[in-house]
N, C-alpha and C. Protein backbone atom coordinates (compact mmCIF):
# COMPACT_ATOMS: atom_id res chain seq x y z
N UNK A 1 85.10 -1.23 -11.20
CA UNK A 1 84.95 -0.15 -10.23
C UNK A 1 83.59 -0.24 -9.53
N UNK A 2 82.46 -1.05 -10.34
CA UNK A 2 81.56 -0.54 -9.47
C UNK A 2 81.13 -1.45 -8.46
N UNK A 3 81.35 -2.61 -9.38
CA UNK A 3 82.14 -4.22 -7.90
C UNK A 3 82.78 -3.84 -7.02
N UNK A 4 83.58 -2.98 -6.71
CA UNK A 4 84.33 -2.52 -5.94
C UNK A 4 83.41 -1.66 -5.10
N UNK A 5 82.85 -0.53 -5.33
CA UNK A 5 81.96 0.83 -4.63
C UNK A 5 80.74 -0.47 -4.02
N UNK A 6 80.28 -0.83 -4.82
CA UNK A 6 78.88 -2.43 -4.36
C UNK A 6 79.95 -3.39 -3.08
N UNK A 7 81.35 -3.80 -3.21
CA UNK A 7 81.66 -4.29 -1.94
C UNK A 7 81.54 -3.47 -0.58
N UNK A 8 82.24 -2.06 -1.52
CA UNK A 8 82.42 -1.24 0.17
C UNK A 8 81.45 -0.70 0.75
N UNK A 9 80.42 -0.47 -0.17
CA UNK A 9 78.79 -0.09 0.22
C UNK A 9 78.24 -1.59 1.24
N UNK A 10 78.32 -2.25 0.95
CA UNK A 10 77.70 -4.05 1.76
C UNK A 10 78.66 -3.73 3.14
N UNK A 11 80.20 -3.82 2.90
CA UNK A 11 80.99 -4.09 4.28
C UNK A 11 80.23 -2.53 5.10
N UNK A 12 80.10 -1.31 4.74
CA UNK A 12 79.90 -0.50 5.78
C UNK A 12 79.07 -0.81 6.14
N UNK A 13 77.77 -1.13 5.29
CA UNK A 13 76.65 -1.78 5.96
C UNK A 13 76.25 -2.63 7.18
N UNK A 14 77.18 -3.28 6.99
CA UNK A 14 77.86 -4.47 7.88
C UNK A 14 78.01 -3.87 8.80
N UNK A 15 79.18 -2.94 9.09
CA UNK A 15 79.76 -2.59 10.22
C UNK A 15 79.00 -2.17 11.22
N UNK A 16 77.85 -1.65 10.82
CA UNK A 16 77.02 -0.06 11.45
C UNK A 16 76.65 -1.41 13.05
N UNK A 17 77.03 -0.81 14.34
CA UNK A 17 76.60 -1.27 15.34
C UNK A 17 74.92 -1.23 15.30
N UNK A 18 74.53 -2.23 16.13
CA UNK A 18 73.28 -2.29 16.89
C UNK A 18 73.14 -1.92 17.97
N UNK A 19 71.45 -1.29 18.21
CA UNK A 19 71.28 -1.24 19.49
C UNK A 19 71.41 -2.72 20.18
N UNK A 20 72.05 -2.08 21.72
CA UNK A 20 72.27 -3.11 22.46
C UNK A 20 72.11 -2.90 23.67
N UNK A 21 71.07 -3.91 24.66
CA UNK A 21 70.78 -3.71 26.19
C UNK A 21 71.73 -4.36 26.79
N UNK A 22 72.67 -3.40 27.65
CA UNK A 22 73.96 -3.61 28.62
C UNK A 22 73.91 -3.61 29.62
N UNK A 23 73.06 -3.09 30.71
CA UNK A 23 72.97 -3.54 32.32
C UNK A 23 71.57 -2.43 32.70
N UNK A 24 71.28 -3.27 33.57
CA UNK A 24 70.31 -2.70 34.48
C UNK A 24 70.52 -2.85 36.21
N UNK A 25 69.31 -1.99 36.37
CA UNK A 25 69.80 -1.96 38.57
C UNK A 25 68.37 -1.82 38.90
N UNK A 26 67.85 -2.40 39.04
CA UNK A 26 66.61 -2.71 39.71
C UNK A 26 66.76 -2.58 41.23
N UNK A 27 65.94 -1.39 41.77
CA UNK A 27 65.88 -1.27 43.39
C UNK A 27 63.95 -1.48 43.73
N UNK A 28 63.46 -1.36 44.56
CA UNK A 28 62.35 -1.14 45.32
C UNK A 28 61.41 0.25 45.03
N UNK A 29 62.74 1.31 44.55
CA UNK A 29 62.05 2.50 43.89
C UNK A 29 62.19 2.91 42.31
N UNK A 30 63.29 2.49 41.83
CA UNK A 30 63.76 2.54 40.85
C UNK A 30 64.22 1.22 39.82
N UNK A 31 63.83 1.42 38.60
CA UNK A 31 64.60 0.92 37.38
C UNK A 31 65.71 1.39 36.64
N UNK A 32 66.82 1.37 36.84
CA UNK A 32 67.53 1.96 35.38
C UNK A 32 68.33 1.18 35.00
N UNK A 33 68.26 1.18 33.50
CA UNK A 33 68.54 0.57 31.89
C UNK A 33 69.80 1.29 31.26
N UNK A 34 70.71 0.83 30.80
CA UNK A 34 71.77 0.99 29.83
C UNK A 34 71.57 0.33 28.34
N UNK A 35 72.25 1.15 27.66
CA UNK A 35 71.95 0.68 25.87
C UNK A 35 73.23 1.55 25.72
N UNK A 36 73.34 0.64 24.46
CA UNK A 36 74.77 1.12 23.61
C UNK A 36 74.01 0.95 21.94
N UNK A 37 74.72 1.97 21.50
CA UNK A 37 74.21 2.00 19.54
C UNK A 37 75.80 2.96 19.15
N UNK A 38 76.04 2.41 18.51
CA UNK A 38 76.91 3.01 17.38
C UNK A 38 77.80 3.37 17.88
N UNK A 39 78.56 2.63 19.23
CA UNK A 39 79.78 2.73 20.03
C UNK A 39 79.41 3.63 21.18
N UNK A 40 78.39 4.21 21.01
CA UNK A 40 78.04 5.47 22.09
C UNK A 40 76.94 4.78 23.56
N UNK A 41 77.18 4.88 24.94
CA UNK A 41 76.35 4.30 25.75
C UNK A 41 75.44 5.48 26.16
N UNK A 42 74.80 4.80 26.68
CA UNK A 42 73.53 5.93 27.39
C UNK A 42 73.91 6.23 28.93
N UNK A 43 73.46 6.94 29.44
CA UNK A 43 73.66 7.04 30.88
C UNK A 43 72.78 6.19 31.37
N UNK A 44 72.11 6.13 32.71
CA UNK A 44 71.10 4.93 33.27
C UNK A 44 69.59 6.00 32.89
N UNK A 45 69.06 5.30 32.21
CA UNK A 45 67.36 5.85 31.82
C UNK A 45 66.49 4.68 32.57
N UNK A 46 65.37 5.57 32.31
CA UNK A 46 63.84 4.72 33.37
C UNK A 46 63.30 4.68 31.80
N UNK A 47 62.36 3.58 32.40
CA UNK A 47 61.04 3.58 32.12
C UNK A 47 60.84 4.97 31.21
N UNK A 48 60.47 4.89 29.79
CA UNK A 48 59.67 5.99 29.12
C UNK A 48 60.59 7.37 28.64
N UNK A 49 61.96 6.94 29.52
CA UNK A 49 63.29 7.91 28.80
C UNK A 49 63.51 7.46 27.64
N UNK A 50 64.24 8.20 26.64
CA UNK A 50 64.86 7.79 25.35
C UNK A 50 66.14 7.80 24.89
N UNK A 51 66.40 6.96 23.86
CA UNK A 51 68.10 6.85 23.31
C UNK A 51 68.53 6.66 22.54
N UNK A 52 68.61 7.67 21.32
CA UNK A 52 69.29 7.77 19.89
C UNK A 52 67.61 7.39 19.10
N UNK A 53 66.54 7.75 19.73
CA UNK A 53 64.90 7.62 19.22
C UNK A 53 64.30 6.46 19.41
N UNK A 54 65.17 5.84 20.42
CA UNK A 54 64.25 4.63 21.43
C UNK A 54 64.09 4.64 22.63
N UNK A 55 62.85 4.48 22.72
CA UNK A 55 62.08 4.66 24.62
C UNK A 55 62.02 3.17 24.91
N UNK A 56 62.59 3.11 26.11
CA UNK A 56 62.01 2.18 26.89
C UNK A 56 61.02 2.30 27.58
N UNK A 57 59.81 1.52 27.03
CA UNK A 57 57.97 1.15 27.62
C UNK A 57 58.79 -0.14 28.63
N UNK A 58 59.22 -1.00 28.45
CA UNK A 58 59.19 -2.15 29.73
C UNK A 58 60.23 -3.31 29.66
N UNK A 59 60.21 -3.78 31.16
CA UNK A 59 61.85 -4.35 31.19
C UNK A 59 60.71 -5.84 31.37
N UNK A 60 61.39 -6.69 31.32
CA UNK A 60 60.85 -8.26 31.54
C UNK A 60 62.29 -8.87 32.89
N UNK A 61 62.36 -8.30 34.20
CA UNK A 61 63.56 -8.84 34.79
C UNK A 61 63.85 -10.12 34.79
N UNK A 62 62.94 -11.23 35.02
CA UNK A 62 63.00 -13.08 34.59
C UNK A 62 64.14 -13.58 33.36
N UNK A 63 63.37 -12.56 32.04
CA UNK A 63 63.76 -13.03 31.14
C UNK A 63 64.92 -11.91 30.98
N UNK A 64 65.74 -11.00 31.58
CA UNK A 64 66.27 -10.02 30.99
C UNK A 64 66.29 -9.68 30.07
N UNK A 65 65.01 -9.30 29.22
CA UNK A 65 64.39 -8.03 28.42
C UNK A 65 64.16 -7.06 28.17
N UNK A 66 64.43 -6.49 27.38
CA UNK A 66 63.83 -5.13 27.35
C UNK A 66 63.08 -4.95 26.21
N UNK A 67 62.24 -3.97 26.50
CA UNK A 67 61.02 -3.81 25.19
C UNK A 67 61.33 -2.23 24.86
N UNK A 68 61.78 -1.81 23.79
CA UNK A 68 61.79 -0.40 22.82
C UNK A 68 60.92 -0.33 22.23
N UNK A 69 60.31 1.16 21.93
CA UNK A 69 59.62 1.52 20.82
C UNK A 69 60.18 2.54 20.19
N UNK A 70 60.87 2.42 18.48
CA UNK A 70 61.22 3.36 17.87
C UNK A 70 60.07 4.04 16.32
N UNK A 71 59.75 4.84 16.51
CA UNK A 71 58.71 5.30 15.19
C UNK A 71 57.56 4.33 15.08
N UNK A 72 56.84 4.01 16.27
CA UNK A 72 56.50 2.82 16.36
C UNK A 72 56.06 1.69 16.12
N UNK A 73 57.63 1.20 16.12
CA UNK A 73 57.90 -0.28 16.41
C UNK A 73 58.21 -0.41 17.56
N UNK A 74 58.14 -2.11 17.72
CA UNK A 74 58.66 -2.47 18.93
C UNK A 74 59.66 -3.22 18.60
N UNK A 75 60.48 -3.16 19.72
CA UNK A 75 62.06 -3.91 19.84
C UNK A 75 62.70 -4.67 20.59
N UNK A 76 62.62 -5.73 21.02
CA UNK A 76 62.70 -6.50 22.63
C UNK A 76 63.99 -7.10 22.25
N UNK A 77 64.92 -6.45 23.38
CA UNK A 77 66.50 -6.80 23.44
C UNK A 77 67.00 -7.82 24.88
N UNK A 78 67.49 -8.88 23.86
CA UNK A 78 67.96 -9.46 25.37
C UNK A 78 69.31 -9.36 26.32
N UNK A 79 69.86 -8.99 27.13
CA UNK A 79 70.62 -8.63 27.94
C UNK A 79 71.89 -8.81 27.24
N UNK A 80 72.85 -8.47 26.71
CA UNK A 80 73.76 -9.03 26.16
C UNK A 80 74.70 -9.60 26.62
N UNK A 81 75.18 -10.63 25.85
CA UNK A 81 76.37 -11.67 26.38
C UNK A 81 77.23 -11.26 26.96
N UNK A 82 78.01 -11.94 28.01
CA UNK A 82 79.01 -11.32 28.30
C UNK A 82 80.41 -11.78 27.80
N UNK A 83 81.36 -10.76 27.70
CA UNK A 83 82.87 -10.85 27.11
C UNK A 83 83.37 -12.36 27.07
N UNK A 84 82.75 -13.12 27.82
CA UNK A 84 83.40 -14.02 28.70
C UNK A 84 82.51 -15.12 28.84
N UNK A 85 83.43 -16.77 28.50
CA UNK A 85 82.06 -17.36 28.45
C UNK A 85 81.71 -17.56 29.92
N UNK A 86 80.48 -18.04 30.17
CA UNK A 86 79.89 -18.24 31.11
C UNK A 86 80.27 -17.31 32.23
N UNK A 87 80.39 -15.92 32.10
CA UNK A 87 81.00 -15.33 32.52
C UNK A 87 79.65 -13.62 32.11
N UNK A 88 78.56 -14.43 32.81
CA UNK A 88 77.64 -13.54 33.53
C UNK A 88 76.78 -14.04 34.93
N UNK A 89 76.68 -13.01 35.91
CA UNK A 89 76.05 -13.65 37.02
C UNK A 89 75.17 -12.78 37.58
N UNK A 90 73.75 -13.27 38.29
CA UNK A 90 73.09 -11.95 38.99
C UNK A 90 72.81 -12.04 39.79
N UNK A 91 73.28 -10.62 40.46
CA UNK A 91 73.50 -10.25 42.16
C UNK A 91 71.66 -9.51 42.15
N UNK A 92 71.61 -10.08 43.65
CA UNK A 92 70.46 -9.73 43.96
C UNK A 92 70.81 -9.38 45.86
N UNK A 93 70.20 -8.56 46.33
CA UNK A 93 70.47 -8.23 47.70
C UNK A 93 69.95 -6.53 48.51
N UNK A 94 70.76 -6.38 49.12
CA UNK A 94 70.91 -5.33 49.88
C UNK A 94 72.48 -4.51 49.53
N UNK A 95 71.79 -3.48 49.67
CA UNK A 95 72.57 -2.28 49.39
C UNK A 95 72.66 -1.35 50.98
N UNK A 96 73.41 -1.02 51.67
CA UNK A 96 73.60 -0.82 52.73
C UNK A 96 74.27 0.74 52.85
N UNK A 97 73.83 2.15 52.71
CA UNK A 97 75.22 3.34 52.59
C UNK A 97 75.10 3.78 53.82
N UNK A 98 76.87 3.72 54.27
CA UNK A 98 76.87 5.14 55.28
C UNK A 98 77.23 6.38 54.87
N UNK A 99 77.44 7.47 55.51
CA UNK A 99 76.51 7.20 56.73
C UNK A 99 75.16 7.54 56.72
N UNK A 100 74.50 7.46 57.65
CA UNK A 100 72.96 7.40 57.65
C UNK A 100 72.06 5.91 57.27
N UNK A 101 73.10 5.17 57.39
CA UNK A 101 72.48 3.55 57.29
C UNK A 101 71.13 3.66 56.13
N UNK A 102 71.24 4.15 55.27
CA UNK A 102 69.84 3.87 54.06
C UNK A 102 70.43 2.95 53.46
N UNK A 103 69.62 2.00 53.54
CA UNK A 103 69.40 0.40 53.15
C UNK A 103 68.13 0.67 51.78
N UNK A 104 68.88 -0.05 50.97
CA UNK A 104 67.83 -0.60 49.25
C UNK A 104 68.18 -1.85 48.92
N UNK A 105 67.25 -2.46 48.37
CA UNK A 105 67.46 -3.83 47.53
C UNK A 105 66.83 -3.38 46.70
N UNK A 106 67.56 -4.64 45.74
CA UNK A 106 68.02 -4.10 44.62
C UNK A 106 68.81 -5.78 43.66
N UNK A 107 68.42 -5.34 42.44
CA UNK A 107 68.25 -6.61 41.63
C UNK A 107 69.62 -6.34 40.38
N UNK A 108 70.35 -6.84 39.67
CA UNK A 108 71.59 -6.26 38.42
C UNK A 108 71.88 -8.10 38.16
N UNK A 109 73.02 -7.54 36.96
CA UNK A 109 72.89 -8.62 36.18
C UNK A 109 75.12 -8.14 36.09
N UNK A 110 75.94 -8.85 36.96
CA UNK A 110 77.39 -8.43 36.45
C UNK A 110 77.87 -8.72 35.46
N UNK A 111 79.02 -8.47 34.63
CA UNK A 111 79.35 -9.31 33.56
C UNK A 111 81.13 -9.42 34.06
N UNK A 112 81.58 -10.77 34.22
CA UNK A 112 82.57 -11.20 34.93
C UNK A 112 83.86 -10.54 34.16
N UNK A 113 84.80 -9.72 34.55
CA UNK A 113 85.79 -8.90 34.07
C UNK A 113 85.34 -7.60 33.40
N UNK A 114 84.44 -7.54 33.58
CA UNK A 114 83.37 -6.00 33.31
C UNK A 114 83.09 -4.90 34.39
N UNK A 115 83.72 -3.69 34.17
CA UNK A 115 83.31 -2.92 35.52
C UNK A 115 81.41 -2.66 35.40
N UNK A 116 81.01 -2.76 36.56
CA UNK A 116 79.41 -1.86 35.98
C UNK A 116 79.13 -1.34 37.09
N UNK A 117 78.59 -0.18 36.75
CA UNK A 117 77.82 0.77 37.80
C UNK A 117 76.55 0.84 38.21
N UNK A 118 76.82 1.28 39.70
CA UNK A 118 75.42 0.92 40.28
C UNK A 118 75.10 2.65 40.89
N UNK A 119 74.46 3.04 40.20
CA UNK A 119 73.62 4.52 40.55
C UNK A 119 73.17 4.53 42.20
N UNK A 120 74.06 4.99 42.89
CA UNK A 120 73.46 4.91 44.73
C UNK A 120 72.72 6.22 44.96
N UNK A 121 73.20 7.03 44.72
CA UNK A 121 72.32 8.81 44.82
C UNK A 121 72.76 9.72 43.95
N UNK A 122 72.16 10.79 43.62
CA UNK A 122 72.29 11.76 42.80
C UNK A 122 74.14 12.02 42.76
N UNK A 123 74.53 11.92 42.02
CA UNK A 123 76.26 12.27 42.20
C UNK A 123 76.93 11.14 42.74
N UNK A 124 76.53 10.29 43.19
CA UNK A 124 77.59 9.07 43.52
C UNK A 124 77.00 7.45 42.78
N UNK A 125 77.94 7.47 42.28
CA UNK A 125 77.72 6.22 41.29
C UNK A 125 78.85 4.93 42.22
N UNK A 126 78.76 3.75 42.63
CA UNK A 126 79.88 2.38 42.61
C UNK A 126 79.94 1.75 41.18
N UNK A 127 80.87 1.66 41.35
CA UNK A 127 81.70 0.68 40.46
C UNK A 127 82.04 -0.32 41.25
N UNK A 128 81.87 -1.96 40.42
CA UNK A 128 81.91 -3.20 40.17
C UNK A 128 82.41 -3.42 39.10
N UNK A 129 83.60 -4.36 39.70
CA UNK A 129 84.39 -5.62 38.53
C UNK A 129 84.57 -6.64 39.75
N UNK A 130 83.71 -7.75 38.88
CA UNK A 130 83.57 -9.01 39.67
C UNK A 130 84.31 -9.98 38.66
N UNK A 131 84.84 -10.86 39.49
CA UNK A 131 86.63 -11.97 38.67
C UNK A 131 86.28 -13.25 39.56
N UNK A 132 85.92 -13.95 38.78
CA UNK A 132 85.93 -15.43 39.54
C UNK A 132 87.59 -15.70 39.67
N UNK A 133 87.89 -16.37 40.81
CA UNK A 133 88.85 -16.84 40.83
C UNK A 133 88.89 -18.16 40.48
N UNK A 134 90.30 -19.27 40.40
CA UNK A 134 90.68 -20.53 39.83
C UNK A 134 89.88 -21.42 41.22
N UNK A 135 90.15 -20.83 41.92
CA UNK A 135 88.89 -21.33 43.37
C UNK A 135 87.59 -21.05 43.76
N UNK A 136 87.36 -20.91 42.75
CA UNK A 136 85.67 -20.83 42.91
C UNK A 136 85.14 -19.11 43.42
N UNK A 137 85.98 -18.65 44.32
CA UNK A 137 85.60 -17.33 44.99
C UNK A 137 85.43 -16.43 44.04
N UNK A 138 84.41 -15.12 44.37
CA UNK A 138 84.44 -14.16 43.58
C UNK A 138 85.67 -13.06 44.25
N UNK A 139 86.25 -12.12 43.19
CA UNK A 139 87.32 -10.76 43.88
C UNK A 139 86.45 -9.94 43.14
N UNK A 140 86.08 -8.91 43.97
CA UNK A 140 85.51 -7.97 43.65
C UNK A 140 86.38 -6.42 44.23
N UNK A 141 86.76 -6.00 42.92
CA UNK A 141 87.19 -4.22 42.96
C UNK A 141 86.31 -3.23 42.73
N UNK A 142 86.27 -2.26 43.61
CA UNK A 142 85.48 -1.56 43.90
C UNK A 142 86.12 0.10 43.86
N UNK A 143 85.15 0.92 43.47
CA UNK A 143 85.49 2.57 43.73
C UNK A 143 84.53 3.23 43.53
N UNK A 144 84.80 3.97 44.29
CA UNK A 144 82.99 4.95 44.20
C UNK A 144 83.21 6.14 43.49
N UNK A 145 82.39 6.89 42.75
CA UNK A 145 82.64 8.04 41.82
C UNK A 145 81.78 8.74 41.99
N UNK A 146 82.19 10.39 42.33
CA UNK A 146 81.22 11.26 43.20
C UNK A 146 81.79 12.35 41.98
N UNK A 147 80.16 13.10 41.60
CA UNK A 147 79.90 14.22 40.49
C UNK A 147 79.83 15.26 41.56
N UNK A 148 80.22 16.33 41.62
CA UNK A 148 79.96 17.43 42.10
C UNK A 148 79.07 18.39 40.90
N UNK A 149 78.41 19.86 41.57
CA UNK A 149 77.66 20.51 41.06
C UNK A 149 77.86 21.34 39.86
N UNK A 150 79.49 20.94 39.66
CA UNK A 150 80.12 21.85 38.80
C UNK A 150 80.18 20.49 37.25
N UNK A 151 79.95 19.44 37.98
CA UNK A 151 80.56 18.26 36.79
C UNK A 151 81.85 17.58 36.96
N UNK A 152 82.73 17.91 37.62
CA UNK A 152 83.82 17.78 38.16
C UNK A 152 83.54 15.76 38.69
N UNK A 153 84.42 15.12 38.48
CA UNK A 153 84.08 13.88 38.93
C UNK A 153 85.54 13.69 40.20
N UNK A 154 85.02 12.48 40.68
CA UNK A 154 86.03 12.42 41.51
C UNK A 154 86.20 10.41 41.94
N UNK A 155 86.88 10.00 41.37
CA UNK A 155 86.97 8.41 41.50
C UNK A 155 87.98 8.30 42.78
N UNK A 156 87.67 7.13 43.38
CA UNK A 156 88.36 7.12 44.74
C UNK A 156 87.89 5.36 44.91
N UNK A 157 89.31 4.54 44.75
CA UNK A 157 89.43 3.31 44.80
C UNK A 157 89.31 2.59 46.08
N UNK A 158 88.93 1.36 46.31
CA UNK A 158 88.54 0.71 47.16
C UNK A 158 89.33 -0.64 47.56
N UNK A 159 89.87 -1.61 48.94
CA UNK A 159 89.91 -2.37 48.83
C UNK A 159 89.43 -3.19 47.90
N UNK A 160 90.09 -4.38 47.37
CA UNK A 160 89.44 -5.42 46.91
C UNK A 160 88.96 -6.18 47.89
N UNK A 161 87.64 -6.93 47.59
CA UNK A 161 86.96 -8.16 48.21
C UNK A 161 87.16 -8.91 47.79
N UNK A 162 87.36 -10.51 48.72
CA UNK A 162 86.62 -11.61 48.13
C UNK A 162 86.06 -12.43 48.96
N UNK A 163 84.92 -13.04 48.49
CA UNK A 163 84.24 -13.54 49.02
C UNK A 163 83.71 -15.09 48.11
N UNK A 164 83.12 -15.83 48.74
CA UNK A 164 82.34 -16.89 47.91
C UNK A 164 81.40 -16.60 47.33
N UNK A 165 80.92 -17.49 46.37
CA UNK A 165 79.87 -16.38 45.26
C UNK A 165 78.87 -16.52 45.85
N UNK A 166 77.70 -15.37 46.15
CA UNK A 166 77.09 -15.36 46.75
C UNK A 166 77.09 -14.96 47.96
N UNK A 167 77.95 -14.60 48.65
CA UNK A 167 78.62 -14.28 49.89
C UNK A 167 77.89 -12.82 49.86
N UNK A 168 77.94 -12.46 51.43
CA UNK A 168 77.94 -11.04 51.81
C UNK A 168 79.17 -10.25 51.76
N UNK A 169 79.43 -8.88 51.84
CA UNK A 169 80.55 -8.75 52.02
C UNK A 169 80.29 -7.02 52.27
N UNK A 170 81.01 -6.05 52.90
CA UNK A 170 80.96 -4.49 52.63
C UNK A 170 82.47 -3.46 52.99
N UNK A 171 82.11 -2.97 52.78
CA UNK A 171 83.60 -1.60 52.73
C UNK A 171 82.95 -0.44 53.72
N UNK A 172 83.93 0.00 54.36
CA UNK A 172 83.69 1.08 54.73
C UNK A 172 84.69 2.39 54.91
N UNK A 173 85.06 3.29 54.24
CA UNK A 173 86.30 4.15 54.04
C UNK A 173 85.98 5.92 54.76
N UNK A 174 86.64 5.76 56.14
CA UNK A 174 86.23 6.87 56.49
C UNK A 174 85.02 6.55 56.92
N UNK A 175 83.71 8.00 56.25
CA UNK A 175 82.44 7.93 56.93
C UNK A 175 81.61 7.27 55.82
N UNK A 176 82.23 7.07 54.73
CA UNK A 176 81.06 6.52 53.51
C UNK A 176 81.64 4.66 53.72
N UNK A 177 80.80 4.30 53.02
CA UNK A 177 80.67 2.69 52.72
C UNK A 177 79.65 2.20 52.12
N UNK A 178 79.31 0.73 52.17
CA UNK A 178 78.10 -0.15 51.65
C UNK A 178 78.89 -1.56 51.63
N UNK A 179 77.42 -2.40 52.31
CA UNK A 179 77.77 -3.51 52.21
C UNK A 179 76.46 -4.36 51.55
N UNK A 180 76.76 -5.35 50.94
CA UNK A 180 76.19 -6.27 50.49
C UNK A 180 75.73 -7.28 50.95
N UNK A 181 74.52 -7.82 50.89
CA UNK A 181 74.28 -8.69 51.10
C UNK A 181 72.88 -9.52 49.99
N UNK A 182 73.38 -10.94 49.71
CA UNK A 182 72.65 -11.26 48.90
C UNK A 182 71.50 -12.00 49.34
């Protein structure tokens, strides 16, 4: 019995997730960082926010790093793999919204069959899932997701793109849009 309680004590042990650094969006004004621990993700934090009692002090964008301090220690996480082999890529470019043409660049890291979000303004978040095709091209699906004041969300799907990797490309639906360019 107690071989037994000593196995299942080791396997839970085992199980318990790690913290893990999952995407970032680097603009001209802004940083924000994603982490996952114990199945649970964070929303996008800056610089010096915290998550489950780790702050992020500093990102390393070159090396996609991140540096934590928990009870202090330090913790430097590297970007995590993606689902997929060779099947991470990073977009770097222009960010383009209408209306009112406000233009940002802006730096992220996709993970190929992975949706990820890109924080555009207070209440409107894009979504990205980028799919290499058997031809080299990227297809990119797109939908934008708008929070209202109440919490209320509202997802609203997009043509698909494709383009060559690296390519420019943008949407425009009605009076909202954004286009890309790398």
């Amino acid at each position: 019995m107690k071989k037994l309680i000593l196995i299942f004590v080791f396997v839970a042990t085992g199980l318990r997730a790690e913290m893990q650094f999952t995407g970032y969006f680097v603009t001209t004004g802004q940083s924000l960082f994603t982490l996952s621990d114990t199945g649970k993700s964070s929303a996008w934090i800056a610089i010096g926010d915290s998550f489950h009692s780790y702050t992020v002090k500093s990102f390393d964008r070159d090396a996609e790093v991140i540096t934590l301090e928990r009870d202090g220690q330090i913790v430097r996480l590297h970007l995590r793999d993606s689902k997929i082999k060779d099947g991470r890529m990073r977009i770097g470019g222009t960010i383009t919204l209408w209306p009112g043409q406000r233009t940002q660049d802006f730096h992220a890291s996709l993970c190929l069959g992975e949706e990820e979000e890109f924080p555009i303004k207070m209440g409107v978040t894009l979504h990205l899932t980028a799919e290499k095709r058997a031809d080299g091209n990227i297809l990119y699906h797109s939908r934008l997701v708008t929070r209202d004041s109440a919490g209320s969300e509202t997802s609203e799907s997009w043509p698909d793109v494709v383009t060559v990797e690296g390519g420019a490309f943008g949407l425009k639906v009605g009076d909202v849009g954004f286009s890309f360019k790398p």
